[in-house]
C-alpha atoms as a PDB file:
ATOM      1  CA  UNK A   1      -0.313  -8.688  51.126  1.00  0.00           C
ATOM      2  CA  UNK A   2       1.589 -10.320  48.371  1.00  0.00           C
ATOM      3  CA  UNK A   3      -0.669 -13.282  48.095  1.00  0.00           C
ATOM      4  CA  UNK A   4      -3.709 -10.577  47.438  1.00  0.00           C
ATOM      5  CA  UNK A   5      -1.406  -8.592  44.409  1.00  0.00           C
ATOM      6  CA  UNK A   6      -0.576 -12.006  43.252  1.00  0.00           C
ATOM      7  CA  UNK A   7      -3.984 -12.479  42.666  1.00  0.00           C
ATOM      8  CA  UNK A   8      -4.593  -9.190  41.508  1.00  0.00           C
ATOM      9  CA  UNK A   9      -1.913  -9.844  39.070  1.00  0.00           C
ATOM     10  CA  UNK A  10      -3.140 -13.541  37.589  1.00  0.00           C
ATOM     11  CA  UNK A  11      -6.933 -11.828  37.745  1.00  0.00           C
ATOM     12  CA  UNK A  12      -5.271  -8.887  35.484  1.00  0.00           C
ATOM     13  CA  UNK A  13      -3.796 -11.193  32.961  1.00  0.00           C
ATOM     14  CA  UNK A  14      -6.799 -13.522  32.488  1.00  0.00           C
ATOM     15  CA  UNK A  15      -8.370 -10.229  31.851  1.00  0.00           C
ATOM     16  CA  UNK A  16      -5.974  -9.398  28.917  1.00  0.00           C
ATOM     17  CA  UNK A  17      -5.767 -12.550  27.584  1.00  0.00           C
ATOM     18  CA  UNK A  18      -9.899 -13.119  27.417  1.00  0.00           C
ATOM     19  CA  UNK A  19      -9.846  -9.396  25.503  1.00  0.00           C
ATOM     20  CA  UNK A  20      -7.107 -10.000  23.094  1.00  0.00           C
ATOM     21  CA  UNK A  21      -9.022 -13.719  21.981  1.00  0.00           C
ATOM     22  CA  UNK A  22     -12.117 -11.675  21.490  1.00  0.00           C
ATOM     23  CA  UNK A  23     -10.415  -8.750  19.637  1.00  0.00           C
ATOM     24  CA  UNK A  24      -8.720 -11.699  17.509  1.00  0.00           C
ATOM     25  CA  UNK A  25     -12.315 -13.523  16.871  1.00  0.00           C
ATOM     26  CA  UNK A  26     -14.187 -10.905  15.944  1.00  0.00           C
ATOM     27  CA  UNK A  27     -14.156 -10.333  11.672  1.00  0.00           C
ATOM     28  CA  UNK A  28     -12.118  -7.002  10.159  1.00  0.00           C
ATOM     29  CA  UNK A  29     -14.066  -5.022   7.199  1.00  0.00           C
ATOM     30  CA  UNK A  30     -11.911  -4.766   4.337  1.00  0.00           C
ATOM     31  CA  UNK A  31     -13.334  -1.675   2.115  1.00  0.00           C
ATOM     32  CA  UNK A  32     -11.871  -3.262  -1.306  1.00  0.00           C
ATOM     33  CA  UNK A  33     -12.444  -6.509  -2.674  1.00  0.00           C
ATOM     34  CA  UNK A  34      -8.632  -7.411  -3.680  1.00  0.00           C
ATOM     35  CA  UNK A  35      -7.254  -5.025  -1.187  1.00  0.00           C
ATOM     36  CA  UNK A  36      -5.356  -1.686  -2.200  1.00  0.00           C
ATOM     37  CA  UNK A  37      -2.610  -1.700  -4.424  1.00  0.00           C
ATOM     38  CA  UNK A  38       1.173  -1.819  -4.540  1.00  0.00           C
ATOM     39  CA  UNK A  39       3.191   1.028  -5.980  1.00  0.00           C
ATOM     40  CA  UNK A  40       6.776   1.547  -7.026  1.00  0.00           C
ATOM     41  CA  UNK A  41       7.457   4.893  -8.452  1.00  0.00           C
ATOM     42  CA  UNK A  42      10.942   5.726 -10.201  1.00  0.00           C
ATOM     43  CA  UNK A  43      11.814   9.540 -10.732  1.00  0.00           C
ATOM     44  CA  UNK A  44      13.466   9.941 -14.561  1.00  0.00           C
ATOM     45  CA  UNK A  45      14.031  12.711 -16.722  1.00  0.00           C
ATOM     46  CA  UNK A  46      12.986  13.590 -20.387  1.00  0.00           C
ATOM     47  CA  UNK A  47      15.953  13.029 -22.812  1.00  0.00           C
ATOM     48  CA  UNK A  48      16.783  15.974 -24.657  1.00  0.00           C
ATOM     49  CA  UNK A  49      14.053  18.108 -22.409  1.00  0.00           C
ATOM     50  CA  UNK A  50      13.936  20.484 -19.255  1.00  0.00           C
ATOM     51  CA  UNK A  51      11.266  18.272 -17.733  1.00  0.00           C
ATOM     52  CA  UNK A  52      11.114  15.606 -15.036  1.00  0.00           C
ATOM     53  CA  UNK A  53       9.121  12.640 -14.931  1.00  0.00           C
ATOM     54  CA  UNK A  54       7.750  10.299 -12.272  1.00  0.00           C
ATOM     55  CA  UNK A  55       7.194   6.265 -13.508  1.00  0.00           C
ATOM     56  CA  UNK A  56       4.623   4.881 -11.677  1.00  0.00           C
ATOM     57  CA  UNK A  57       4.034   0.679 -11.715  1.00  0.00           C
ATOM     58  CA  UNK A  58       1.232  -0.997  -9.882  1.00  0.00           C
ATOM     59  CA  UNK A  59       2.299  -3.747  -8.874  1.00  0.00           C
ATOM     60  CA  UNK A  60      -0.977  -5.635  -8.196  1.00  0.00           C
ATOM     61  CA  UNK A  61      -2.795  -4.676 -11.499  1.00  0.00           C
ATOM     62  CA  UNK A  62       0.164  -4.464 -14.018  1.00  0.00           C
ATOM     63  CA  UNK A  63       0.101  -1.600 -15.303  1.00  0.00           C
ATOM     64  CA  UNK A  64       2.995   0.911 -15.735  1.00  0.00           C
ATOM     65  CA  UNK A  65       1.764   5.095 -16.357  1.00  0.00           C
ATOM     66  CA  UNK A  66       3.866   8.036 -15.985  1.00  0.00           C
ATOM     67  CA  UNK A  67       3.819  11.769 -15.358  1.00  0.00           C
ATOM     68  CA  UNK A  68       5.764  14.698 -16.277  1.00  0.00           C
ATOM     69  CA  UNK A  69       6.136  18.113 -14.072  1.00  0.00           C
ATOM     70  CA  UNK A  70       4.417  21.219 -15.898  1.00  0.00           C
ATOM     71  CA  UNK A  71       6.865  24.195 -14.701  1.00  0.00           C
ATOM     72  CA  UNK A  72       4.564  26.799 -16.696  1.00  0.00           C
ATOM     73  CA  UNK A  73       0.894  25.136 -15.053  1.00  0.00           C
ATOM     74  CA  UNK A  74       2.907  24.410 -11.623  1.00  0.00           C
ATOM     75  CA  UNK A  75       1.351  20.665 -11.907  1.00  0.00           C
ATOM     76  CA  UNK A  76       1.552  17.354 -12.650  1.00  0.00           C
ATOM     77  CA  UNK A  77       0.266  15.854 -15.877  1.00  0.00           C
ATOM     78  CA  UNK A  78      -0.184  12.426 -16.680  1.00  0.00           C
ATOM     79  CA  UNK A  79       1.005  10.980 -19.809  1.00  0.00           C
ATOM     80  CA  UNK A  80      -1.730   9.012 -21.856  1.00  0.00           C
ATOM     81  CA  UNK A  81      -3.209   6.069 -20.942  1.00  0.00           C
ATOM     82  CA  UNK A  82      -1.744   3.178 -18.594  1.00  0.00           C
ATOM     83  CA  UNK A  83       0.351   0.773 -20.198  1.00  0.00           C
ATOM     84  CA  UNK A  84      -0.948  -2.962 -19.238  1.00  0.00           C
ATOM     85  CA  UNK A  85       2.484  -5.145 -18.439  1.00  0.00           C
ATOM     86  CA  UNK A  86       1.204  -8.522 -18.319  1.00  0.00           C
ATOM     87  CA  UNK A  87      -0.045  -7.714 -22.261  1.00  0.00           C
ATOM     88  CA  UNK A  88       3.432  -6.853 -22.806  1.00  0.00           C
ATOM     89  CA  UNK A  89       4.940  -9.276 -20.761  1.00  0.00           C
ATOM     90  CA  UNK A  90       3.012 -12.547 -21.259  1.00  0.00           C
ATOM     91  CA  UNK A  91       1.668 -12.338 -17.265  1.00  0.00           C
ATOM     92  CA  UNK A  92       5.356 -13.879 -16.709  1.00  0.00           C
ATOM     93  CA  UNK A  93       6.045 -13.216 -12.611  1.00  0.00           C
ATOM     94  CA  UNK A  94       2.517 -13.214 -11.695  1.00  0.00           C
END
């Protein structure tokens, strides 16, 4: 009896180990071309204002945007354009 769950067993693992080699062989999609991006986002307030504002940074791209809570429109809304950090920085850290 415990020869034929031995078996069972070693028949059991071969199993496993023959499905996770194929699951590891076989190519993963990727939807973007760099992959997504990295974000760090700081909360902050307006000096001298009633207003709150979320920094945002991504990381990958370099570029650093913000946006400000609208308490009369009940939204978010963004603050011009994106500023690019590796202009600003010289690309240093990349």
């Amino acid at each position: 009896m415990k020869s034929k769950a031995v078996w069972a067993l070693v028949v059991l693992n071969v199993l496993l180990l023959a499905s996770l080699c194929l699951h590891g062989l076989t190519p993963s999609a990727r939807a973007q071309g760099r992959g997504a991006s990295d974000y760090i986002m700081i909360p902050g307030e307006v000096v001298g204002g009633n207003a709150s504002i979320i920094y945002i940074v991504d990381t990958r791209n370099g570029f650093l945007s913000a946006r400000a809570y609208d308490a009369q429109a009940r939204g978010l809304v963004d603050m011009g354009q994106p500023i690019d950090l590796g202009r600003i920085f010289g690309n240093r850290g990349r």
